[in-house]
N, C-alpha and C. Protein backbone atom coordinates (compact mmCIF):
# COMPACT_ATOMS: atom_id res chain seq x y z
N UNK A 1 -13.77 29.75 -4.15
CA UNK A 1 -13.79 29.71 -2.72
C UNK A 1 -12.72 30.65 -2.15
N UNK A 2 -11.52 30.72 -3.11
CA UNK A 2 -10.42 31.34 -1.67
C UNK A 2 -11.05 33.35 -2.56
N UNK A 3 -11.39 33.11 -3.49
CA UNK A 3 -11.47 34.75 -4.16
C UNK A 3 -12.74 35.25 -3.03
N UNK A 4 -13.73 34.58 -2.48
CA UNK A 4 -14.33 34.65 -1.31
C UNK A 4 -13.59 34.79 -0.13
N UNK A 5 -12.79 33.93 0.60
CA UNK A 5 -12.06 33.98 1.79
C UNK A 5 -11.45 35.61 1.47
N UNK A 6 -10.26 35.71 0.50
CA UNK A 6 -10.06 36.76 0.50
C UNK A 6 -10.98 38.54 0.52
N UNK A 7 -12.29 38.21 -0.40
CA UNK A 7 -13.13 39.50 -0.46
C UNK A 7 -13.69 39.50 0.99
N UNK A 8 -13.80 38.57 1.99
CA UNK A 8 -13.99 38.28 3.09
C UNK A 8 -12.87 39.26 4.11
N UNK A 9 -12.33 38.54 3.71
CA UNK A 9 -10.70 38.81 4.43
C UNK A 9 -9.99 40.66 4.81
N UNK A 10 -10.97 41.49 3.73
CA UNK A 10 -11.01 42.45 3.21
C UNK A 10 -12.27 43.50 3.97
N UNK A 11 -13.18 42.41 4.29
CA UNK A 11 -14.57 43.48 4.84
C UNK A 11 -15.30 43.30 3.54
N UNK A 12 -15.24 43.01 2.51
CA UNK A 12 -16.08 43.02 1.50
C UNK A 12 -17.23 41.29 1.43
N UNK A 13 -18.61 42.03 1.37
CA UNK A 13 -18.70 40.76 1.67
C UNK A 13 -19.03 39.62 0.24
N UNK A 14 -19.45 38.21 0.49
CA UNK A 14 -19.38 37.56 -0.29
C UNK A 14 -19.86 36.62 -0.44
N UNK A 15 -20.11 35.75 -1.40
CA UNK A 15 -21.04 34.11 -1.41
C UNK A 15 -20.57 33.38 -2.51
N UNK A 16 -20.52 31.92 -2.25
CA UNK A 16 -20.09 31.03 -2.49
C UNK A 16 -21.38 29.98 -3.38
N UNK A 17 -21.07 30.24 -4.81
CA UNK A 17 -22.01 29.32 -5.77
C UNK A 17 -21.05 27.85 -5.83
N UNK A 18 -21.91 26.78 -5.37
CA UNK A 18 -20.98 25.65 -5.44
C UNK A 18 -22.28 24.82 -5.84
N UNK A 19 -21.64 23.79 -6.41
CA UNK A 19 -22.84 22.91 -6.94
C UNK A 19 -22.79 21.91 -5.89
N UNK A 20 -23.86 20.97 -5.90
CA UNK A 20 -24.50 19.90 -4.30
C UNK A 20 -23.43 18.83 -4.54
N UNK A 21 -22.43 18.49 -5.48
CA UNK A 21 -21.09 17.82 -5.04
C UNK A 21 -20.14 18.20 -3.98
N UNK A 22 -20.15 19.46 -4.04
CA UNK A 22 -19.04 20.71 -3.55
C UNK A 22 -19.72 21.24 -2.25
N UNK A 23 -20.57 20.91 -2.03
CA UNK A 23 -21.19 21.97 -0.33
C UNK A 23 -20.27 21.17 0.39
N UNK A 24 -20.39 20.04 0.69
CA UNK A 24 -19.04 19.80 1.77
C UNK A 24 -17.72 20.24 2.60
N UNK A 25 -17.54 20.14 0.67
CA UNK A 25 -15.79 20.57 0.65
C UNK A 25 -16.11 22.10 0.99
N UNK A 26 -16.91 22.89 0.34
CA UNK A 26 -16.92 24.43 0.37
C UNK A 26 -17.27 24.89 2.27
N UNK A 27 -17.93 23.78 2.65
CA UNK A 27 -17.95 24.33 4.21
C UNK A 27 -17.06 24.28 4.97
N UNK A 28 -16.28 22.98 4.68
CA UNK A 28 -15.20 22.28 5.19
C UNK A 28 -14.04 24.18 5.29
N UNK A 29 -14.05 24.21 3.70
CA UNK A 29 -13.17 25.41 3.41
C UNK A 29 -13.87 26.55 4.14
N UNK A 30 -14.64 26.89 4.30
CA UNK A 30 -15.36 27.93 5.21
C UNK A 30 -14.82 27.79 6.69
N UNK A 31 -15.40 26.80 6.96
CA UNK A 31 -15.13 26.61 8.34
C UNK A 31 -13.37 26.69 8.59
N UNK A 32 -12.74 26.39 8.28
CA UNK A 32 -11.10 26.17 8.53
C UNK A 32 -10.23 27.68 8.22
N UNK A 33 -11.18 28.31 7.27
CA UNK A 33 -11.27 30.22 7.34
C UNK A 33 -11.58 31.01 8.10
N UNK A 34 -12.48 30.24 9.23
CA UNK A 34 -13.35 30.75 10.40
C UNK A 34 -14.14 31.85 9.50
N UNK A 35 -14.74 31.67 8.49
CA UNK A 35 -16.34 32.13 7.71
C UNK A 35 -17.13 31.21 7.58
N UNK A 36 -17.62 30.68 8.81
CA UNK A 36 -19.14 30.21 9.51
C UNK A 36 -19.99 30.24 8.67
N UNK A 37 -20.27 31.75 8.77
CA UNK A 37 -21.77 32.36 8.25
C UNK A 37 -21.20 32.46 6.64
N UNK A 38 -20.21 32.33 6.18
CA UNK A 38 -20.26 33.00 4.62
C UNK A 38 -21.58 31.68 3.69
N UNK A 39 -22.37 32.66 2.96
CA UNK A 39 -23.25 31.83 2.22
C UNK A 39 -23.03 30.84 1.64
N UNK A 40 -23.54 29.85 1.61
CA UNK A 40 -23.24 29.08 0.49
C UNK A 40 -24.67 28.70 -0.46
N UNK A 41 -24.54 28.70 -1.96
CA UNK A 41 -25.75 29.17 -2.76
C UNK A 41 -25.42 27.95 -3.85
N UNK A 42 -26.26 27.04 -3.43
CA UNK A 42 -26.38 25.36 -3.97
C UNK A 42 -27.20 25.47 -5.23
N UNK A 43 -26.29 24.86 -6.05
CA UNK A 43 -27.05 24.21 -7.67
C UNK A 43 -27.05 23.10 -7.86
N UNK A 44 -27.71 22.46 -9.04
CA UNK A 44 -27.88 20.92 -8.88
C UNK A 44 -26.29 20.82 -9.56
N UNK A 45 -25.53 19.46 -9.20
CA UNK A 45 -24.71 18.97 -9.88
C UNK A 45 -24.86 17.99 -10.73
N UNK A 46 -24.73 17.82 -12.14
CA UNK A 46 -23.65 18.56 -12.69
C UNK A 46 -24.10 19.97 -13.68
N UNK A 47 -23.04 20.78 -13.81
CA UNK A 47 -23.49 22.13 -14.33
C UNK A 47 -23.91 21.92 -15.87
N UNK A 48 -23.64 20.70 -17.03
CA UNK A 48 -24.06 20.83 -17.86
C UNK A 48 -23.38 21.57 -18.81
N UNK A 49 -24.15 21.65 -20.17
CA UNK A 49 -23.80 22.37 -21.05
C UNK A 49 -23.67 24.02 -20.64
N UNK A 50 -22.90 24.61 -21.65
CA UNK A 50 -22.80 26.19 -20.99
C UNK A 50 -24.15 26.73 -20.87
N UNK A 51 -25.18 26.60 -22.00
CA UNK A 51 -26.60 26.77 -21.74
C UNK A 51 -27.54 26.54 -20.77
N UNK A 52 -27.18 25.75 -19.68
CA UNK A 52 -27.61 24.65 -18.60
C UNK A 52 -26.82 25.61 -17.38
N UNK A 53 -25.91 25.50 -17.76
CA UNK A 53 -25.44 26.11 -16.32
C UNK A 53 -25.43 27.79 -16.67
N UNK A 54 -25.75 28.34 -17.75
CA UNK A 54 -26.52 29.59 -18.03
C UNK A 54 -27.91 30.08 -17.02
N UNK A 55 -28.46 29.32 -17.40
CA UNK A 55 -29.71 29.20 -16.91
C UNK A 55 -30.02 28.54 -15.81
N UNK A 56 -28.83 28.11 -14.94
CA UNK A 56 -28.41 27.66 -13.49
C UNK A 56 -28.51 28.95 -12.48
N UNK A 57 -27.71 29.93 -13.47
CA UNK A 57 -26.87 31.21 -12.82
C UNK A 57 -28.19 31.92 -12.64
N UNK A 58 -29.04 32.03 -13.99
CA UNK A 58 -30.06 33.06 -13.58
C UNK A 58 -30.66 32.36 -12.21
N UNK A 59 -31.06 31.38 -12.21
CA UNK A 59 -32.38 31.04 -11.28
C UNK A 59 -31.82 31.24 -9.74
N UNK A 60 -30.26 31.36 -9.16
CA UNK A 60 -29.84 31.69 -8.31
C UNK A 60 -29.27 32.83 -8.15
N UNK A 61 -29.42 33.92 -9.42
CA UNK A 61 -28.74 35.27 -9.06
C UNK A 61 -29.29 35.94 -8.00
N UNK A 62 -30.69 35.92 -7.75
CA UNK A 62 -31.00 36.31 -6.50
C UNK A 62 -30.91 35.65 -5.54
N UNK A 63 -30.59 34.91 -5.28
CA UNK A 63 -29.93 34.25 -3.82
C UNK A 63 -28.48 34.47 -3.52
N UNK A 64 -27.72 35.03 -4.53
CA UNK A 64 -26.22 35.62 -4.65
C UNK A 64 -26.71 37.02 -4.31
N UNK A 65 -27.16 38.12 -4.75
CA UNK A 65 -27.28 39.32 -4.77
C UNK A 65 -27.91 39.24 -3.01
N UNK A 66 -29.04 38.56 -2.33
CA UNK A 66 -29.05 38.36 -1.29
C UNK A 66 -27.90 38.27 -0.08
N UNK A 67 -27.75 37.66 -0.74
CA UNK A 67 -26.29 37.01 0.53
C UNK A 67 -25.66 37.91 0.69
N UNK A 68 -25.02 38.72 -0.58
CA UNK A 68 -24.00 39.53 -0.40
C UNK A 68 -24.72 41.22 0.34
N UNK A 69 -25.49 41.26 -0.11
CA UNK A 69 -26.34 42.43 0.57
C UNK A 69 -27.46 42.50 1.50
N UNK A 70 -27.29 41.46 2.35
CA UNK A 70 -28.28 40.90 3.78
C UNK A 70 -27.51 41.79 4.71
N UNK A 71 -26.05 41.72 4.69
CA UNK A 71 -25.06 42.36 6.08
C UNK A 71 -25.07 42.09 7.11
């Protein structure tokens, strides 16, 4: 979240993979950054084995590559 605020902070833009425990807290942290709009790109919780949350990453890489290159 803050390696976001900061690439934010910068003009560079950015998105936020948080799993559906964490959207809260991650907006909460958005919002109190005043980054509103910064994405946030929801997985199921919990992430699982490294294989599991392997295959977490693919099925949302395009909703990351989105976010960051919508503008």
């Amino acid at each position: 979240m803050l390696d976001a605020v900061n690439f934010e902070d910068r003009g560079k833009p950015a998105a936020v993979v948080t799993t559906s425990n964490f959207v809260r807290l991650a907006g909460s942290l958005a919002r109190a950054n005043h980054l509103e709009e910064l994405p946030l790109v929801t997985i199921p919780h919990p992430l699982g084995d490294p294989q599991a949350a392997a295959n977490r990453a693919r099925e949302v890489a395009a909703q990351v590559v989105a976010a960051v290159t919508s503008g």
